[in-house]
PDB file of N, CA and C in Angstrom:
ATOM      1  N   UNK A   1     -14.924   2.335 -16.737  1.00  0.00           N
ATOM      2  CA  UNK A   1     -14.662   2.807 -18.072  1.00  0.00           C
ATOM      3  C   UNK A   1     -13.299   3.492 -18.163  1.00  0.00           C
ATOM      4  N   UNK A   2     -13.100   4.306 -17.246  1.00  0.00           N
ATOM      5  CA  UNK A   2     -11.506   4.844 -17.521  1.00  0.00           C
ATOM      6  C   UNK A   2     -10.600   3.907 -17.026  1.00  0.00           C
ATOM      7  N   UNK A   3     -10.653   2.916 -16.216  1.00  0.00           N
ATOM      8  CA  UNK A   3      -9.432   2.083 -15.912  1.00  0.00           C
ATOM      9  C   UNK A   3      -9.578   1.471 -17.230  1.00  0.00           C
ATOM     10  N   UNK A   4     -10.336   0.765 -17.639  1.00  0.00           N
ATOM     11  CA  UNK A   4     -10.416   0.644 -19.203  1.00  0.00           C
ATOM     12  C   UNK A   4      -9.362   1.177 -20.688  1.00  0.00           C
ATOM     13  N   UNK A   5      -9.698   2.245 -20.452  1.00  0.00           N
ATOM     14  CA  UNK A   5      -9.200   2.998 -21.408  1.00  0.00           C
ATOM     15  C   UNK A   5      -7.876   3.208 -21.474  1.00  0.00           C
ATOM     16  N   UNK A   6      -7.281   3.097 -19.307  1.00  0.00           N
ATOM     17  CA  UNK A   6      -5.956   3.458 -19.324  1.00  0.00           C
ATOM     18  C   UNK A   6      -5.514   1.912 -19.978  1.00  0.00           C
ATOM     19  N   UNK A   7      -6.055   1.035 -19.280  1.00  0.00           N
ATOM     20  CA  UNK A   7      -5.266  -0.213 -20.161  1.00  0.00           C
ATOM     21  C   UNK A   7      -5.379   0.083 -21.712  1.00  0.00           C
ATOM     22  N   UNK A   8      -6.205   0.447 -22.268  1.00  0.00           N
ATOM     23  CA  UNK A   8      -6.212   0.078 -23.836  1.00  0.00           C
ATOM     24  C   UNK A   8      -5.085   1.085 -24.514  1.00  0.00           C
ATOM     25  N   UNK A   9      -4.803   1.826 -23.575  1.00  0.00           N
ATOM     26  CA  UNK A   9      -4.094   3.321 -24.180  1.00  0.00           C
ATOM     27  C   UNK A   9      -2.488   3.110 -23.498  1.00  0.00           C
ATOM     28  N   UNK A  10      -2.360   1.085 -22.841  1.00  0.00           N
ATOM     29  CA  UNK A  10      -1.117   1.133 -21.646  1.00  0.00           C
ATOM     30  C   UNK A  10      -0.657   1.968 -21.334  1.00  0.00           C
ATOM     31  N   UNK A  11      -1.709   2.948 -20.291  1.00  0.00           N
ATOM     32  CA  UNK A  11      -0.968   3.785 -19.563  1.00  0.00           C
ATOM     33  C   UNK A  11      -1.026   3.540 -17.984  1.00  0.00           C
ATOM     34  N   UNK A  12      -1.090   2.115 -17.999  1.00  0.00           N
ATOM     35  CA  UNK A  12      -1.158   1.301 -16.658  1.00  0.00           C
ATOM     36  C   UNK A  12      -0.829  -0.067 -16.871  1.00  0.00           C
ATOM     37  N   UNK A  13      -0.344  -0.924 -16.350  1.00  0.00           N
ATOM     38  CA  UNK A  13       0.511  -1.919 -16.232  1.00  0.00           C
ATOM     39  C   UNK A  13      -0.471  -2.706 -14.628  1.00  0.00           C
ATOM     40  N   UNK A  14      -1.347  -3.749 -14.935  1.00  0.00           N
ATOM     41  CA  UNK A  14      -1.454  -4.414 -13.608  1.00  0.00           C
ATOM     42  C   UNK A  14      -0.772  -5.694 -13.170  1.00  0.00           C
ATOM     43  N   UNK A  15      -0.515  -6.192 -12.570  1.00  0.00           N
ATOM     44  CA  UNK A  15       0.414  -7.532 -12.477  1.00  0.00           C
ATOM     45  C   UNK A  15      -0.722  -8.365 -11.220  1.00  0.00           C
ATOM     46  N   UNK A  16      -0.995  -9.874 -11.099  1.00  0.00           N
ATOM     47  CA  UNK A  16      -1.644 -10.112 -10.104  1.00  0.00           C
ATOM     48  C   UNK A  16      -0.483 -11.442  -9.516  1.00  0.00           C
ATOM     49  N   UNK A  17      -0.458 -11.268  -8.327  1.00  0.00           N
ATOM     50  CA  UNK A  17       0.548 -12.380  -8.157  1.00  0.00           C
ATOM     51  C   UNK A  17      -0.269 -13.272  -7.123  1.00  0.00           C
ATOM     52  N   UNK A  18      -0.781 -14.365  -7.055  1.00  0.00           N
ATOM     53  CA  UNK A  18      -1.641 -15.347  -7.016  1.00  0.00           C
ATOM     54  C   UNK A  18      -1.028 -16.083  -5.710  1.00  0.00           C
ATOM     55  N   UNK A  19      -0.008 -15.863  -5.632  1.00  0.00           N
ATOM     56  CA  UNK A  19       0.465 -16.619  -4.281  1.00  0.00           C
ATOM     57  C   UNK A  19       0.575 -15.835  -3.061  1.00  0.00           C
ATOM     58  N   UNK A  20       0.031 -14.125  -3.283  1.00  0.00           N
ATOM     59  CA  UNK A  20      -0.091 -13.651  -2.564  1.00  0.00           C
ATOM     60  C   UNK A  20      -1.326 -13.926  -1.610  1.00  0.00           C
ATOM     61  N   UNK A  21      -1.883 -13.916  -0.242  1.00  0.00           N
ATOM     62  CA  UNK A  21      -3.331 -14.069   0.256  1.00  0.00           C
ATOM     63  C   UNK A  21      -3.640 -13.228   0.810  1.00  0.00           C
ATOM     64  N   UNK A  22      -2.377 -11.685   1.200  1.00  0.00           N
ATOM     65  CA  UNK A  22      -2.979 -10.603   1.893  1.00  0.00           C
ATOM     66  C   UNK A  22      -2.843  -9.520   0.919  1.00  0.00           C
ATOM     67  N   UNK A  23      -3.323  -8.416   0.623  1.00  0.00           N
ATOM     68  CA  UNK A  23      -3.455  -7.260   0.443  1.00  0.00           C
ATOM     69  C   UNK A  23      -2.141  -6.692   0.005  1.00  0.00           C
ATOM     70  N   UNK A  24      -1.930  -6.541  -1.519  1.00  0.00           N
ATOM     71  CA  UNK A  24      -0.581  -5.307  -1.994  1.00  0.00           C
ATOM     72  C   UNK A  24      -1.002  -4.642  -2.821  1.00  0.00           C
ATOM     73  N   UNK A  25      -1.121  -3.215  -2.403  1.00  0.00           N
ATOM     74  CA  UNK A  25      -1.023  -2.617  -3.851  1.00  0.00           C
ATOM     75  C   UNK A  25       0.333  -1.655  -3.734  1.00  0.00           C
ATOM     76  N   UNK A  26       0.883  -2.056  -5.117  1.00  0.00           N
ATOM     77  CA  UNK A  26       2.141  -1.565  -5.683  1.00  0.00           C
ATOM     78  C   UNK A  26       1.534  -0.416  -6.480  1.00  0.00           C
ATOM     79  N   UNK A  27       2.232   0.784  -6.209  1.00  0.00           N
ATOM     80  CA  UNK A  27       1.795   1.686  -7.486  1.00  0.00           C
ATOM     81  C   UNK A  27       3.155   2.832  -7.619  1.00  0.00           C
ATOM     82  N   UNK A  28       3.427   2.887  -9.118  1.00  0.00           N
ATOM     83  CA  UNK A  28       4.747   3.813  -9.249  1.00  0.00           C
ATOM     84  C   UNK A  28       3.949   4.323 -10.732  1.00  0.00           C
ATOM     85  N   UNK A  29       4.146   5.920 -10.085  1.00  0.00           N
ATOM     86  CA  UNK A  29       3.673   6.555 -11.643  1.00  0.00           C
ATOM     87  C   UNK A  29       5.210   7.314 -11.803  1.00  0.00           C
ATOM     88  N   UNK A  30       5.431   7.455 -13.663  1.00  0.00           N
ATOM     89  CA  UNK A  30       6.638   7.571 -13.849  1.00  0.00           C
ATOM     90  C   UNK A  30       5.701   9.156 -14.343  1.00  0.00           C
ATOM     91  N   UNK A  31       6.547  10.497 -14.207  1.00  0.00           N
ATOM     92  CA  UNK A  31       6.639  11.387 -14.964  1.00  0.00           C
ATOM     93  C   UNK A  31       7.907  11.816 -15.772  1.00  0.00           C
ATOM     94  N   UNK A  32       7.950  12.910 -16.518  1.00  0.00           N
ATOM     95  CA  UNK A  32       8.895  13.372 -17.305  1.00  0.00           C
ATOM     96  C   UNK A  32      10.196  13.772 -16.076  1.00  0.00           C
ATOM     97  N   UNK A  33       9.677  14.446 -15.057  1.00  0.00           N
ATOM     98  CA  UNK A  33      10.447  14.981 -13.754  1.00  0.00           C
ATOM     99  C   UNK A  33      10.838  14.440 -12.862  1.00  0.00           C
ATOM    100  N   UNK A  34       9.835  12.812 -12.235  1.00  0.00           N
ATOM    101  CA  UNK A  34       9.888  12.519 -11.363  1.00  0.00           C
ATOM    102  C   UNK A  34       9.171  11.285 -11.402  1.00  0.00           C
ATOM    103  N   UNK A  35       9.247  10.531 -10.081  1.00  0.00           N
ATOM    104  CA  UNK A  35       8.761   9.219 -10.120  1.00  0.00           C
ATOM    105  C   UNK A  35       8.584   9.301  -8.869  1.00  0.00           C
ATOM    106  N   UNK A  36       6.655   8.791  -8.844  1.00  0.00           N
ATOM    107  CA  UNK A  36       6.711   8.516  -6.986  1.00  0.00           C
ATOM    108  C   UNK A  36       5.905   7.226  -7.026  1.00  0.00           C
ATOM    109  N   UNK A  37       5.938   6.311  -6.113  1.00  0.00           N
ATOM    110  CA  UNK A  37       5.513   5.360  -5.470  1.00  0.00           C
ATOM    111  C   UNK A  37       5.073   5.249  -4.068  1.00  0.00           C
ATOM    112  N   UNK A  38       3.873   4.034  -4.271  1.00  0.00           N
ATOM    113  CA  UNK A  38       2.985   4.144  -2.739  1.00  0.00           C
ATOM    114  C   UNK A  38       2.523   2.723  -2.852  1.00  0.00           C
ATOM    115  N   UNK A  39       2.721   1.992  -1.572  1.00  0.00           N
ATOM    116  CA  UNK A  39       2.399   1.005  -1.355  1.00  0.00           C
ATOM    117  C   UNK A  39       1.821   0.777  -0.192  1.00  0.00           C
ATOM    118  N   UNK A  40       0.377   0.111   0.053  1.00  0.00           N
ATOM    119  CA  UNK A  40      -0.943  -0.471   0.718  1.00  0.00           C
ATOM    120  C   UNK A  40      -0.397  -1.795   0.589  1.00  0.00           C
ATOM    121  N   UNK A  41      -0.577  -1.811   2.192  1.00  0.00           N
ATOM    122  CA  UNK A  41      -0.226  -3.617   2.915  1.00  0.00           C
ATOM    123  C   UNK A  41      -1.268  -4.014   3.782  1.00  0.00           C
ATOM    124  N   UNK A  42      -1.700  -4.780   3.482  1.00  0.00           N
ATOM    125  CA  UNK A  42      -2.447  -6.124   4.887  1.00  0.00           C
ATOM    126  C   UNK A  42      -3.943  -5.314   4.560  1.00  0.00           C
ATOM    127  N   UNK A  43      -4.051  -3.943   4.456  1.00  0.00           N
ATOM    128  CA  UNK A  43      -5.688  -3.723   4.643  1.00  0.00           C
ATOM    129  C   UNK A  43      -5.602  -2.446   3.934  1.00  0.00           C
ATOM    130  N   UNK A  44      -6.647  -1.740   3.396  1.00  0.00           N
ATOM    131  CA  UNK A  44      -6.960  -0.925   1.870  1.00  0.00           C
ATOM    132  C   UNK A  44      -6.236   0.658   2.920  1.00  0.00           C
ATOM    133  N   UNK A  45      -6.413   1.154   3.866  1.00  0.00           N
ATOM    134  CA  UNK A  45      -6.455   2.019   4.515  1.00  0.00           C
ATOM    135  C   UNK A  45      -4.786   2.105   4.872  1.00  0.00           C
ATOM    136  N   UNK A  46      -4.312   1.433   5.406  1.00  0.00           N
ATOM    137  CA  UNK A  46      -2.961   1.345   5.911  1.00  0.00           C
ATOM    138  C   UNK A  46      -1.577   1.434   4.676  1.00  0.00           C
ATOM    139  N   UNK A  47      -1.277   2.361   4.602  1.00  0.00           N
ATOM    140  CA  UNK A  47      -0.052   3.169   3.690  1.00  0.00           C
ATOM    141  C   UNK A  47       1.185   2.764   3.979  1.00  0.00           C
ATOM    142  N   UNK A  48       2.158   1.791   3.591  1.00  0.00           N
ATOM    143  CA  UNK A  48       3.393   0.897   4.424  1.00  0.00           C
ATOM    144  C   UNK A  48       4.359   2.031   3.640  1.00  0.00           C
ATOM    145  N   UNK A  49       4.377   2.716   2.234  1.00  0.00           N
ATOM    146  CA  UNK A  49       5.290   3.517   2.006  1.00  0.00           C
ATOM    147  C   UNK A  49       4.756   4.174   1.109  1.00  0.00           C
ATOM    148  N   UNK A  50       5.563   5.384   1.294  1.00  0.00           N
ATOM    149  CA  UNK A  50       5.414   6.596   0.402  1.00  0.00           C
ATOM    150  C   UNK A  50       6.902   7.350  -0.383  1.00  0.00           C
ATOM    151  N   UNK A  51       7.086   7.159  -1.418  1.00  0.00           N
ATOM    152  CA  UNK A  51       8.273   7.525  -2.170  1.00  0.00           C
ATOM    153  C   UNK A  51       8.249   8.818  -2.968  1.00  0.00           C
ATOM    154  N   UNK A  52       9.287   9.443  -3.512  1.00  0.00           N
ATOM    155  CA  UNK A  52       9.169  10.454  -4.357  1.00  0.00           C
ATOM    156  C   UNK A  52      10.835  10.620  -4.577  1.00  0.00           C
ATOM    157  N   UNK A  53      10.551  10.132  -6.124  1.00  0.00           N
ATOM    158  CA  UNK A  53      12.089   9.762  -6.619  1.00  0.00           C
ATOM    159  C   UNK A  53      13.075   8.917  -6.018  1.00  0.00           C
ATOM    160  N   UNK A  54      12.541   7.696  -5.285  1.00  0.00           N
ATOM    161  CA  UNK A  54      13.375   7.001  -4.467  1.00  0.00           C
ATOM    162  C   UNK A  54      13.734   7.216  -3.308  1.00  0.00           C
ATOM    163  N   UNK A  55      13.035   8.511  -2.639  1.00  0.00           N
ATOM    164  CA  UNK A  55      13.556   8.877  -1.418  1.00  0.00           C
ATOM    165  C   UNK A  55      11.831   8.427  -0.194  1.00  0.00           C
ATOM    166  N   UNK A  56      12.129   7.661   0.451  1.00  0.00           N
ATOM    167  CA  UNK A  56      11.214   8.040   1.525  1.00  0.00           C
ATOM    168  C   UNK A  56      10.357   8.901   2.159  1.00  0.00           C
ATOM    169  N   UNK A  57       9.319   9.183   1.750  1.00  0.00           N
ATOM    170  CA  UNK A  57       8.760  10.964   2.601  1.00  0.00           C
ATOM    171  C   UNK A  57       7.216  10.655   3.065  1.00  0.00           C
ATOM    172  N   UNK A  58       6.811   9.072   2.950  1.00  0.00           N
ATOM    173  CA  UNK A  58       5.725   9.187   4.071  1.00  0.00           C
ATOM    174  C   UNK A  58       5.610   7.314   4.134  1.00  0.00           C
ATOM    175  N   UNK A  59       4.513   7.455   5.023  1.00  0.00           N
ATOM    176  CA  UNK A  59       3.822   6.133   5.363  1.00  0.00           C
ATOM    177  C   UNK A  59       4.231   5.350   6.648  1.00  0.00           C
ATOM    178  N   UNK A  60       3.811   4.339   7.263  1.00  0.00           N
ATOM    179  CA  UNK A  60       4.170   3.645   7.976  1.00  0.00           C
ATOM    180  C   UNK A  60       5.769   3.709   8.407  1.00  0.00           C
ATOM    181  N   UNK A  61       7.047   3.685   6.938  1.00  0.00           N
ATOM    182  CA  UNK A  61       7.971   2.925   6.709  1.00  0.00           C
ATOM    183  C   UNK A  61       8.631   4.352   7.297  1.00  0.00           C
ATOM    184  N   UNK A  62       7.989   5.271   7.724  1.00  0.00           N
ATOM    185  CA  UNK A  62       8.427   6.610   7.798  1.00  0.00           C
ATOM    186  C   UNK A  62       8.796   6.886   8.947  1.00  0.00           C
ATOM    187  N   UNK A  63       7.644   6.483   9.786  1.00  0.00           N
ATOM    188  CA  UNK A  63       7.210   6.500  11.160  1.00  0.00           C
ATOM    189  C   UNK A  63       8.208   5.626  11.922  1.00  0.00           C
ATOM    190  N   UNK A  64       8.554   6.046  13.221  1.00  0.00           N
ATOM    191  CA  UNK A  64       9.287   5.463  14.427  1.00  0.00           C
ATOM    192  C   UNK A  64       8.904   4.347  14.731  1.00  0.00           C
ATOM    193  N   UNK A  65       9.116   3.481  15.426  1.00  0.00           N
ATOM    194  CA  UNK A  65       8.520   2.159  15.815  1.00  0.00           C
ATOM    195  C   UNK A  65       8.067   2.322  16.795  1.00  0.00           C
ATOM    196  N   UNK A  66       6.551   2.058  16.570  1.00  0.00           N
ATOM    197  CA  UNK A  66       5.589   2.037  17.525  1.00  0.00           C
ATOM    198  C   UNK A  66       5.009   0.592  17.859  1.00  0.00           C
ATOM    199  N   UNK A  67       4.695   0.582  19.398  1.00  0.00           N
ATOM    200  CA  UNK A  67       4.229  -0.778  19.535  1.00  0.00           C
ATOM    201  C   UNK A  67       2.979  -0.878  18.800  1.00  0.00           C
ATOM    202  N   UNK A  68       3.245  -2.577  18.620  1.00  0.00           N
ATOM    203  CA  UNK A  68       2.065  -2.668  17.591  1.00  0.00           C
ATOM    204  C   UNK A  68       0.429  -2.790  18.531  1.00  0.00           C
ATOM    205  N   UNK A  69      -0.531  -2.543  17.850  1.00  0.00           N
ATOM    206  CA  UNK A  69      -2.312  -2.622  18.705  1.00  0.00           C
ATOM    207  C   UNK A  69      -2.417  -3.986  18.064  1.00  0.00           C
ATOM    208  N   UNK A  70      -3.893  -3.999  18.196  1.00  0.00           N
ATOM    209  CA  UNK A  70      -4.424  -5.072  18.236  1.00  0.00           C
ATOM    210  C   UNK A  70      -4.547  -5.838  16.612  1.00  0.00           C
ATOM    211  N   UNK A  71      -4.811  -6.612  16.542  1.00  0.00           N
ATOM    212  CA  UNK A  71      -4.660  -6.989  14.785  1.00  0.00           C
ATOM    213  C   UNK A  71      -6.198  -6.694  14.575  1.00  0.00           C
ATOM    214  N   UNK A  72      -6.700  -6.250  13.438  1.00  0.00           N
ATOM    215  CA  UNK A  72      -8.581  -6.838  13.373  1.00  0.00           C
ATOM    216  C   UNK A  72      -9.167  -7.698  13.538  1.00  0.00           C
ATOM    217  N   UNK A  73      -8.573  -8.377  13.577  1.00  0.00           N
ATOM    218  CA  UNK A  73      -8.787 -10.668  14.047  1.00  0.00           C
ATOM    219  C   UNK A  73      -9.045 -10.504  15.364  1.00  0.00           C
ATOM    220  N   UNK A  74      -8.292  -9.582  16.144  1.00  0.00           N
ATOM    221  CA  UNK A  74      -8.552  -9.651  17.641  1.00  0.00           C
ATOM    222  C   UNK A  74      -8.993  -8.803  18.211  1.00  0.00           C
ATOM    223  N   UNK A  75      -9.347  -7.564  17.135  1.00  0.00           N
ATOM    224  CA  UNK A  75     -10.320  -6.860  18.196  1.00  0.00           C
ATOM    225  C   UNK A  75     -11.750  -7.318  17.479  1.00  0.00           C
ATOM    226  N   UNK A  76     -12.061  -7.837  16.490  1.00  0.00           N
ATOM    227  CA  UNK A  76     -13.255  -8.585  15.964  1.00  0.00           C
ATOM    228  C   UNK A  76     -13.747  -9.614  17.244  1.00  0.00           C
ATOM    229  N   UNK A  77     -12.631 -10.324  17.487  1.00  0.00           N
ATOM    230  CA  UNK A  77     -12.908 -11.387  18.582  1.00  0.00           C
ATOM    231  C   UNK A  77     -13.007 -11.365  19.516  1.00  0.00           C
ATOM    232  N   UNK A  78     -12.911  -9.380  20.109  1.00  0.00           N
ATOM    233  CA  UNK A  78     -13.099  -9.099  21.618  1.00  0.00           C
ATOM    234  C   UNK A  78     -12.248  -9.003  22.623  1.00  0.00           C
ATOM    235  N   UNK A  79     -10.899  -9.761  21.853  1.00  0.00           N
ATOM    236  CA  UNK A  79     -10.018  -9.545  23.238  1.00  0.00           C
ATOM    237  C   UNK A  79      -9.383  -7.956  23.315  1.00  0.00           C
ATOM    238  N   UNK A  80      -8.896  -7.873  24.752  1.00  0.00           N
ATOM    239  CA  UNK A  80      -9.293  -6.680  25.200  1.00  0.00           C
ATOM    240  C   UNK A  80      -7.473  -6.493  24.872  1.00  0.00           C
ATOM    241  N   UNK A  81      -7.563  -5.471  24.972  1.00  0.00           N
ATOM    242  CA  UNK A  81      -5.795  -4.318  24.947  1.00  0.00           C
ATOM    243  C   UNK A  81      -5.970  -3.425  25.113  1.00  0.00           C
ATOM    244  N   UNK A  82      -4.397  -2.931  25.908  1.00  0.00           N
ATOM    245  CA  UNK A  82      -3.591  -3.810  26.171  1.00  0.00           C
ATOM    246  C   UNK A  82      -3.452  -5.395  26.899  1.00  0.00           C
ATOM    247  N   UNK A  83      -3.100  -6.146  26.781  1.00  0.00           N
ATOM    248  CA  UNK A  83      -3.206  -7.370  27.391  1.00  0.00           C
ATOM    249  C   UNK A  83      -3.102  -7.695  28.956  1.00  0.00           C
TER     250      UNK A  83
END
């Protein structure tokens, strides 16, 4: 009912892009002061960026490069890691 309402009142904007097959959510709320954005990649839990006014200040995109673990495909399937 309230996602509802925000559409009827456009105070939300959804876009679906169909050629996508993994997981995006785009989200930028505009205020009078400020504007932040956050974007969810590949799986609902995992945060790829965090913005506030265009500047970088969290998520994945934040973080150092770490070796990557296992994908869920492969620890679903048992194989073991490190390799």
């Amino acid at each position: 009912m309230q996602a509802q309402a925000l559409l009827g009142r456009k105070g939300v904007e959804v876009e679906v892009d169909s050629h996508r097959t993994d997981l995006l959510i785009d989200v930028t709320v505009v205020r009078e002061s400020s504007v932040g954005r956050a974007v969810v990649e590949r799986e609902h839990t995992r945060l790829a960026r965090l913005e506030r006014d265009g500047h970088l200040v969290g998520g994945e995109a934040s973080q150092p490069e770490a070796p990557a673990g296992p994908s869920v495909r492969e620890a679903v399937a048992g194989k073991a890691w490190p390799p």
